[in-house]
PDB file of N, CA and C in Angstrom:
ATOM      1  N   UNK A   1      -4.651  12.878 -17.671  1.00  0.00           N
ATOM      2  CA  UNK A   1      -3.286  12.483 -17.379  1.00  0.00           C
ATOM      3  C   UNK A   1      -3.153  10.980 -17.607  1.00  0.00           C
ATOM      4  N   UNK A   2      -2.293  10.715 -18.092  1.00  0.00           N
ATOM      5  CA  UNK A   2      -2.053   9.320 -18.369  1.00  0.00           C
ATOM      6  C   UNK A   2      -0.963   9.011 -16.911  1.00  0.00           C
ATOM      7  N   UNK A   3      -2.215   7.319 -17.082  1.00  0.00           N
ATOM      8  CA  UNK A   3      -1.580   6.523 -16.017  1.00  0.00           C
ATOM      9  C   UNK A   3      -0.326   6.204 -15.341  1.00  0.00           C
ATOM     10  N   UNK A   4       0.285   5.855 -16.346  1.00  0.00           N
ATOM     11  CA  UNK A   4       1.607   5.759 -16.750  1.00  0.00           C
ATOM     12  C   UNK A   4       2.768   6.666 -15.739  1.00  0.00           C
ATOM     13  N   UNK A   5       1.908   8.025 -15.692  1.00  0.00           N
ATOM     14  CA  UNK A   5       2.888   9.092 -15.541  1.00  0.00           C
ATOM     15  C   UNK A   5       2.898   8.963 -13.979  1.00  0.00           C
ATOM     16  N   UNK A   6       1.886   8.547 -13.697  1.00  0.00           N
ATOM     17  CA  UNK A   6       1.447   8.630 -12.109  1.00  0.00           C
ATOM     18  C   UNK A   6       3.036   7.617 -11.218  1.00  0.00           C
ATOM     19  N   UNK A   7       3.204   8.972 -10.103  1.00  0.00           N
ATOM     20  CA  UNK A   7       4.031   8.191  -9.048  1.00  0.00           C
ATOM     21  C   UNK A   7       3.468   6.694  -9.313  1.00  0.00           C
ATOM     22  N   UNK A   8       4.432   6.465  -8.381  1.00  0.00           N
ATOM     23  CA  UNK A   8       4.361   4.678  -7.771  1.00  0.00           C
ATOM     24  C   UNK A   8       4.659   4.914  -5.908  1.00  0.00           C
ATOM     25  N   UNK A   9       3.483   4.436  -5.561  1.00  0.00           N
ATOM     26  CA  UNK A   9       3.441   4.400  -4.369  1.00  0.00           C
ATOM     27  C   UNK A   9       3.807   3.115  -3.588  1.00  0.00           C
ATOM     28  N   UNK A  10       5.237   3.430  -2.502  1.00  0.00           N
ATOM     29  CA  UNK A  10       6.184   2.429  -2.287  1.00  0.00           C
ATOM     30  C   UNK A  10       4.975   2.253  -1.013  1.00  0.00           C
ATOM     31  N   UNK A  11       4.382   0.693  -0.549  1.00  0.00           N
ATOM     32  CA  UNK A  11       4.552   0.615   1.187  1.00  0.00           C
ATOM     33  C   UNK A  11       5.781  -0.248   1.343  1.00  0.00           C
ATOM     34  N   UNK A  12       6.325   0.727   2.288  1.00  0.00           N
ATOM     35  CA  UNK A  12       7.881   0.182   3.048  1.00  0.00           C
ATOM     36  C   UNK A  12       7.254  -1.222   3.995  1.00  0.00           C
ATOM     37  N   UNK A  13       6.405  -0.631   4.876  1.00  0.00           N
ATOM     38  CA  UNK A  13       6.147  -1.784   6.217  1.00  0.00           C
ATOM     39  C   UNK A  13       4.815  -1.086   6.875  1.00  0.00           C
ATOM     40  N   UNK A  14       4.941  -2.434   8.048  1.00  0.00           N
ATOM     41  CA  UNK A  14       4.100  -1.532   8.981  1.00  0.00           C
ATOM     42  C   UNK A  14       4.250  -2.048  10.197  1.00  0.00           C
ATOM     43  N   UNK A  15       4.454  -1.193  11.290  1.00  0.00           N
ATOM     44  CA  UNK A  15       4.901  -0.992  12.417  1.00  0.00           C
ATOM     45  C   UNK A  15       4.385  -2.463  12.976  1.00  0.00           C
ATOM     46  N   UNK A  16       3.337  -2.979  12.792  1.00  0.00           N
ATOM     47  CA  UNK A  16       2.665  -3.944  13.594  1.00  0.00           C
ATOM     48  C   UNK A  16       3.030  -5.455  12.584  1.00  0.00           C
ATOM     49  N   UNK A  17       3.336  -4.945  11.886  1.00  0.00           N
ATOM     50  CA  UNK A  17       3.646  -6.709  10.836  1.00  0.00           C
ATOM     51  C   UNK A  17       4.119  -8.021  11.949  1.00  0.00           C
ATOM     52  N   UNK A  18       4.674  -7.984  13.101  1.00  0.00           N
ATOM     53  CA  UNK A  18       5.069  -9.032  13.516  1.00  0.00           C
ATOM     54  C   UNK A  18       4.100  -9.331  14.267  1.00  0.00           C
ATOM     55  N   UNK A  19       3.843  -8.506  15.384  1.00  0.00           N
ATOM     56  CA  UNK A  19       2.983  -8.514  16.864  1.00  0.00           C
ATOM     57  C   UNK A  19       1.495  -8.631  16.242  1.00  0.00           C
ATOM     58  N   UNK A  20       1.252  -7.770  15.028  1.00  0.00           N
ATOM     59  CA  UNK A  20      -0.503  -8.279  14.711  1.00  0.00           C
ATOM     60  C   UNK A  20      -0.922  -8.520  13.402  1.00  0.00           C
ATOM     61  N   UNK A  21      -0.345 -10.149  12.427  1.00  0.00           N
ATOM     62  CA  UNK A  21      -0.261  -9.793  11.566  1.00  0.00           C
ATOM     63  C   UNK A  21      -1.426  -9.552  11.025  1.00  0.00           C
ATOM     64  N   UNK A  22      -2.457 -10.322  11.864  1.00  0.00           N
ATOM     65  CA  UNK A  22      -4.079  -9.930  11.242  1.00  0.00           C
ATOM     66  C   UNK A  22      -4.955  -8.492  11.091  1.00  0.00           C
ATOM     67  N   UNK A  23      -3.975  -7.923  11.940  1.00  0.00           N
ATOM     68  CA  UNK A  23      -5.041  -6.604  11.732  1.00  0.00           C
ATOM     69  C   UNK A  23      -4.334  -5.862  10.835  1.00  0.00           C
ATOM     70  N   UNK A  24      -2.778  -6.236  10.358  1.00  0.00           N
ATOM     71  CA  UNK A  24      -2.348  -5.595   9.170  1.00  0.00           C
ATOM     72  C   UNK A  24      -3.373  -6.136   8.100  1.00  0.00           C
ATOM     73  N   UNK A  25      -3.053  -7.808   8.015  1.00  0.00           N
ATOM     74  CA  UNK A  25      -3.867  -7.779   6.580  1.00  0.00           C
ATOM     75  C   UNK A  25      -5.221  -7.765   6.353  1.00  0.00           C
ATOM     76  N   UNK A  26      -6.052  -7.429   7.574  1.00  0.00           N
ATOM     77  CA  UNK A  26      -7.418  -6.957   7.327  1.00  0.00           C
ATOM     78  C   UNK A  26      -7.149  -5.508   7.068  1.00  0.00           C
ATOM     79  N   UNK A  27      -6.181  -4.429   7.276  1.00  0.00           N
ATOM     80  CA  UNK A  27      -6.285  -3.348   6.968  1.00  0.00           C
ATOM     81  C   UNK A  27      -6.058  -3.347   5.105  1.00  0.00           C
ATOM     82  N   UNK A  28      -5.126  -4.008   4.814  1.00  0.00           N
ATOM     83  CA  UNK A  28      -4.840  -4.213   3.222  1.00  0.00           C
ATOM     84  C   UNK A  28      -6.234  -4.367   2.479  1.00  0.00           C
ATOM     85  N   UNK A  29      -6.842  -5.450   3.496  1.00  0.00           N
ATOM     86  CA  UNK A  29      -8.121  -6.000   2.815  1.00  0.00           C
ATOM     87  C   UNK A  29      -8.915  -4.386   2.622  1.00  0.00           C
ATOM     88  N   UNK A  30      -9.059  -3.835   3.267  1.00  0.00           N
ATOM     89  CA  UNK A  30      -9.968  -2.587   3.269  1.00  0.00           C
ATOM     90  C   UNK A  30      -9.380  -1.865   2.170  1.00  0.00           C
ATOM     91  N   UNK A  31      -8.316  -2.107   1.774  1.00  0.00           N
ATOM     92  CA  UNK A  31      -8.014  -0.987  -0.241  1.00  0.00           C
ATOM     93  C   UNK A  31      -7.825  -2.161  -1.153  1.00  0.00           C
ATOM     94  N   UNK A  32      -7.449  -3.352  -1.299  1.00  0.00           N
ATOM     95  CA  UNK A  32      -7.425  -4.252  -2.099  1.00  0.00           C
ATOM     96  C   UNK A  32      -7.855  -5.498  -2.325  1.00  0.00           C
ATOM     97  N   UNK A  33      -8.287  -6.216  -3.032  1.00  0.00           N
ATOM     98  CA  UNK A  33      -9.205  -7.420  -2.913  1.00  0.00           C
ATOM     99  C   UNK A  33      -8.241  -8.173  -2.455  1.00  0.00           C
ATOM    100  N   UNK A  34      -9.059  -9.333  -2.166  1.00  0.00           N
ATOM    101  CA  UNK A  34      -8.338 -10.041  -1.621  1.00  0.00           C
ATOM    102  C   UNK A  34      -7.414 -11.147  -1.458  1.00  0.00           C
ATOM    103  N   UNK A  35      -7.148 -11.320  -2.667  1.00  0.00           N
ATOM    104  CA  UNK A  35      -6.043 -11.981  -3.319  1.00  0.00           C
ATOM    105  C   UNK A  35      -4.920 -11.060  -3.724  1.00  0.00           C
ATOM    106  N   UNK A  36      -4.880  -9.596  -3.852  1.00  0.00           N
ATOM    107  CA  UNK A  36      -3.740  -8.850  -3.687  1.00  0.00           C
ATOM    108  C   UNK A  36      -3.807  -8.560  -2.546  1.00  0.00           C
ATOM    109  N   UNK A  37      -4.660  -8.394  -1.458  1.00  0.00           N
ATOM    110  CA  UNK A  37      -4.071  -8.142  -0.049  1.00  0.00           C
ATOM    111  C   UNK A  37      -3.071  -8.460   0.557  1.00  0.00           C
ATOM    112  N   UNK A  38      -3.413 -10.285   0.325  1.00  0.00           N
ATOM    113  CA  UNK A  38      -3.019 -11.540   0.570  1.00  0.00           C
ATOM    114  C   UNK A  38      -1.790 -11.374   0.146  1.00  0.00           C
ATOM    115  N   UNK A  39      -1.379 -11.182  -1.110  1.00  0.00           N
ATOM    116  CA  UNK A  39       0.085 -11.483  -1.948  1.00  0.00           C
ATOM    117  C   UNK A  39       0.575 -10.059  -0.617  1.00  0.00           C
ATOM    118  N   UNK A  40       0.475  -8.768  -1.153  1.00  0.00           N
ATOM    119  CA  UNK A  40       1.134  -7.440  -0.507  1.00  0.00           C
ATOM    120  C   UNK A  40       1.282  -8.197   1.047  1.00  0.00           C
ATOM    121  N   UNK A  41       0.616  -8.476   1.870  1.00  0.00           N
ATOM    122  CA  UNK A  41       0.741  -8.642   2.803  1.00  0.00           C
ATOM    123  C   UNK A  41       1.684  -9.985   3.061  1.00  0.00           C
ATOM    124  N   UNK A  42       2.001 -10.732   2.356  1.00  0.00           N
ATOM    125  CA  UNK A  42       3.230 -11.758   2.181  1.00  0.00           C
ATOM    126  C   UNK A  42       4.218 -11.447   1.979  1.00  0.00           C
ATOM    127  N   UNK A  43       4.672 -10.134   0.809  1.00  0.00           N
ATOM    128  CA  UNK A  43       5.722  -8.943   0.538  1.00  0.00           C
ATOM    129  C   UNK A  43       5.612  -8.610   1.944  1.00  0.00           C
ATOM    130  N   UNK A  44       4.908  -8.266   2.270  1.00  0.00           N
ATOM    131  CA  UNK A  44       5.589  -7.149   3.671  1.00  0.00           C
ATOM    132  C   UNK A  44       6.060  -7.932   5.045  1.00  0.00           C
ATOM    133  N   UNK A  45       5.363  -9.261   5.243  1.00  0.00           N
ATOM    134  CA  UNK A  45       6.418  -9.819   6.286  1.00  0.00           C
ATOM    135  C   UNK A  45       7.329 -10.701   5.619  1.00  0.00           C
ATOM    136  N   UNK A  46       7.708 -11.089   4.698  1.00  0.00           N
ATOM    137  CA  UNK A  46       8.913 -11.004   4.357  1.00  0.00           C
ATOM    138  C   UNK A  46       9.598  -9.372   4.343  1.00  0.00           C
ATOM    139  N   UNK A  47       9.756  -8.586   4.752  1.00  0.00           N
ATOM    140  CA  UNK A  47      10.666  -7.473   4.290  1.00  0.00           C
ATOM    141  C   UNK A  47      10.859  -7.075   3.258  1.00  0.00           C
ATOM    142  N   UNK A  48      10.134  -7.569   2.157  1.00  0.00           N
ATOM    143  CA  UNK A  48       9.886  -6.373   1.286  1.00  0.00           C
ATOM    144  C   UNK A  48       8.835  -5.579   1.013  1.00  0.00           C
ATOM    145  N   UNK A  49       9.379  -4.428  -0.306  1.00  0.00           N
ATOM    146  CA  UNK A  49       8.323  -3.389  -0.158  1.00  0.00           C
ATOM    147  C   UNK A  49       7.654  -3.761  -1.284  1.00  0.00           C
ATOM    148  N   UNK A  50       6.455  -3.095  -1.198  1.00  0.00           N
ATOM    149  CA  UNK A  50       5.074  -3.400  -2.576  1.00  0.00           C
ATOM    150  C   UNK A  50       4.974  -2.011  -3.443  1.00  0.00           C
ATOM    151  N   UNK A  51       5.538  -2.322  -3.908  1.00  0.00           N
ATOM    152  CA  UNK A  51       4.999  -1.456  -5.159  1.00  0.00           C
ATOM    153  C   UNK A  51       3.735  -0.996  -6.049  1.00  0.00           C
ATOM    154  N   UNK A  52       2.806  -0.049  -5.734  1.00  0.00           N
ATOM    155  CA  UNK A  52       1.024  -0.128  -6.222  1.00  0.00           C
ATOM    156  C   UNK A  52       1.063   1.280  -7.395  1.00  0.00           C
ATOM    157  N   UNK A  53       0.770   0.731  -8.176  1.00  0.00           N
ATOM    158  CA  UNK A  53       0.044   2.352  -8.978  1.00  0.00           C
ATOM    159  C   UNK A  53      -1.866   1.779  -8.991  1.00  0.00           C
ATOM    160  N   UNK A  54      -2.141   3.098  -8.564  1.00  0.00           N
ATOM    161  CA  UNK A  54      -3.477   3.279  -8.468  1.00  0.00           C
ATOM    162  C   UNK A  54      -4.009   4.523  -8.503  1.00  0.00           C
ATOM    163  N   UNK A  55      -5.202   4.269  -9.399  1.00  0.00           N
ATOM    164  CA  UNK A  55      -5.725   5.273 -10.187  1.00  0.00           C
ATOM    165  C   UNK A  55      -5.248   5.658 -11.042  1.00  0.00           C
ATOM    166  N   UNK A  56      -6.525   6.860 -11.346  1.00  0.00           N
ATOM    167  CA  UNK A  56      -6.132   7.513 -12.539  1.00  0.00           C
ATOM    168  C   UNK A  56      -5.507   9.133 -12.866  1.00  0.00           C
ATOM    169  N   UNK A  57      -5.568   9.508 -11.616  1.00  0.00           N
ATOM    170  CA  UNK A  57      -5.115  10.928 -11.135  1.00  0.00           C
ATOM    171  C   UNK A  57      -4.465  10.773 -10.179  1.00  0.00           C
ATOM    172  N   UNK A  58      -3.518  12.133  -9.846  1.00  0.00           N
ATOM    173  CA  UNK A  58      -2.917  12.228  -8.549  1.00  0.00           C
ATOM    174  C   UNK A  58      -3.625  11.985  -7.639  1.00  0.00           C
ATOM    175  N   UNK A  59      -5.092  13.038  -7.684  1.00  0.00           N
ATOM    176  CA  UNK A  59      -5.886  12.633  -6.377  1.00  0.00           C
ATOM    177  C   UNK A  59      -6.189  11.676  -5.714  1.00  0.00           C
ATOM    178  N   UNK A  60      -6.245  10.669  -7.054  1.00  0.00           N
ATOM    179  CA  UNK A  60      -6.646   8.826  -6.179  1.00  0.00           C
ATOM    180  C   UNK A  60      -5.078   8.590  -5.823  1.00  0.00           C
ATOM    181  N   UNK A  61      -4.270   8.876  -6.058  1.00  0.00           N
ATOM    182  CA  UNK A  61      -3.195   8.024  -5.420  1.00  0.00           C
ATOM    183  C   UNK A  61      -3.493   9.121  -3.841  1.00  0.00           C
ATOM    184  N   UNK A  62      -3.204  10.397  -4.115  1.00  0.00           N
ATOM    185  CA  UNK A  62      -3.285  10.860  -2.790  1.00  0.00           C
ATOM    186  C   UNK A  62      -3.704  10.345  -1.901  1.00  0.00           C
ATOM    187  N   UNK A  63      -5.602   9.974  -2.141  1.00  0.00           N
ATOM    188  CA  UNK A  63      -6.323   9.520  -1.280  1.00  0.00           C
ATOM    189  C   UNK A  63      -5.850   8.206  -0.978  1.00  0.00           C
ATOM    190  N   UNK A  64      -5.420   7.521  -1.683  1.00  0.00           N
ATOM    191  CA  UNK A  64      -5.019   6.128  -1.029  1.00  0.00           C
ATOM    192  C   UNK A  64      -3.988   5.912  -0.280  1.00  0.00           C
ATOM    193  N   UNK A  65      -2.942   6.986  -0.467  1.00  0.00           N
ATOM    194  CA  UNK A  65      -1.352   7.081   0.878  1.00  0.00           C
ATOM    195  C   UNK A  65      -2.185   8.093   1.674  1.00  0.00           C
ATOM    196  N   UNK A  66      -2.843   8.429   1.990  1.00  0.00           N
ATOM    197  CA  UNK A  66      -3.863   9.295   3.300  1.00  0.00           C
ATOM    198  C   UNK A  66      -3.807   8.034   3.995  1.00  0.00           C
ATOM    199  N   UNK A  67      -4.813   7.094   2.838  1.00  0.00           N
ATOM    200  CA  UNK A  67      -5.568   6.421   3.800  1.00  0.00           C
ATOM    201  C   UNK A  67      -5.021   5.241   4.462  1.00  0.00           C
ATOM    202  N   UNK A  68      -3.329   5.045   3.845  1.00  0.00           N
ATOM    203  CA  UNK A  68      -2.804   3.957   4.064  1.00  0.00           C
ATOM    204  C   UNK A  68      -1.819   4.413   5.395  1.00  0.00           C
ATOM    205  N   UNK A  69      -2.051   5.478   5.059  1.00  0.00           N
ATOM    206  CA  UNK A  69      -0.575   5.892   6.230  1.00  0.00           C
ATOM    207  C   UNK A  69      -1.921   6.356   7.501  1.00  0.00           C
ATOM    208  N   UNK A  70      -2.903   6.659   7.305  1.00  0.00           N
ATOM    209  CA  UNK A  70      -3.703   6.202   8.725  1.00  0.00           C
ATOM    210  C   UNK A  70      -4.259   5.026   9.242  1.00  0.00           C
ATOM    211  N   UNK A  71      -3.757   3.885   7.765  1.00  0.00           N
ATOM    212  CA  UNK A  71      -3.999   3.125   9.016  1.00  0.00           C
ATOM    213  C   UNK A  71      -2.556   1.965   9.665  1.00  0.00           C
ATOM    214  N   UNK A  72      -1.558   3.121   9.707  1.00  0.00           N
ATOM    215  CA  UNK A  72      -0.472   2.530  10.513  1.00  0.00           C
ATOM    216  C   UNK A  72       0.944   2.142   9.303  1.00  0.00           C
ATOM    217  N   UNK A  73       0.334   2.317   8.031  1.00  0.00           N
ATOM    218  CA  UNK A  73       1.316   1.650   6.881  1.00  0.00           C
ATOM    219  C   UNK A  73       2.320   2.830   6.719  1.00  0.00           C
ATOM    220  N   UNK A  74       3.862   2.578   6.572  1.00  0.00           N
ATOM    221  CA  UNK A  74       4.665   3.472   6.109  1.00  0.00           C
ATOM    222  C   UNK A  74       4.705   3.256   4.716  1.00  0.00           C
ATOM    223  N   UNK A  75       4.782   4.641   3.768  1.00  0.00           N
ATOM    224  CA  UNK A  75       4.961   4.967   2.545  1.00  0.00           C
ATOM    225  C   UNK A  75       5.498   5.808   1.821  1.00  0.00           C
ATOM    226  N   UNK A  76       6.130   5.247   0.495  1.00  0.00           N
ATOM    227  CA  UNK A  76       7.148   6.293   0.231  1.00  0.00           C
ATOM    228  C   UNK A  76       6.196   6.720  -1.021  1.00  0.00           C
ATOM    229  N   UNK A  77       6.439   7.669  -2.153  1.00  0.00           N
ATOM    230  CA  UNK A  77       5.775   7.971  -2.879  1.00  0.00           C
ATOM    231  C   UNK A  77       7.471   8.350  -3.684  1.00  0.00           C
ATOM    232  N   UNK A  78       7.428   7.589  -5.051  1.00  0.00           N
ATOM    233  CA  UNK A  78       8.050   7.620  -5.936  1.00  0.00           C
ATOM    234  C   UNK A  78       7.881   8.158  -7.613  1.00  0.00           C
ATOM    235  N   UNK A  79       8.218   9.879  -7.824  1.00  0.00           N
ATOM    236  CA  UNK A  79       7.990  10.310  -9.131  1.00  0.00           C
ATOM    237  C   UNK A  79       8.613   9.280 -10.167  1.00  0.00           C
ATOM    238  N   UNK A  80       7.904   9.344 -11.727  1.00  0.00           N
ATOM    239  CA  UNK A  80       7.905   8.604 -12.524  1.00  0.00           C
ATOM    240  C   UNK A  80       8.521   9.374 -13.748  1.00  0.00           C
TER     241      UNK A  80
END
């Protein structure tokens, strides 16, 4: 499957962005290095949303809105 075709996985926010912003962006840190953590996690307390394509199959995006929405992140998942 080409990349291309793959959703785009929206994070809206996350519940804790004001009250803890550190344990949001150590959670970012745990799927993205850390200079995109850093940026996404600047998008999100400003109020906006981040936009990620990742991987190369559905399955990796799957696994990565699993793993984002356990750890507290809201996400939308947008067909392409």
């Amino acid at each position: 499957m080409n990349s291309s075709k793959l959703p785009i996985l929206t994070i809206k926010t996350h519940p804790d962005i004001a009250r803890r912003p550190k344990s949001v962006l150590n959670a970012l840190n745990i799927f993205f290095p850390a200079d995109t953590a850093t940026q996404y996690f600047l998008m999100l307390e400003k109020g906006n949303t981040v936009d990620v394509q990742f991987g190369k199959t559905q399955s990796d995006l799957a696994i990565l809105r699993r793993n984002l929405q356990g750890q507290g992140f809201i996400i939308e998942v947008i067909p392409q």
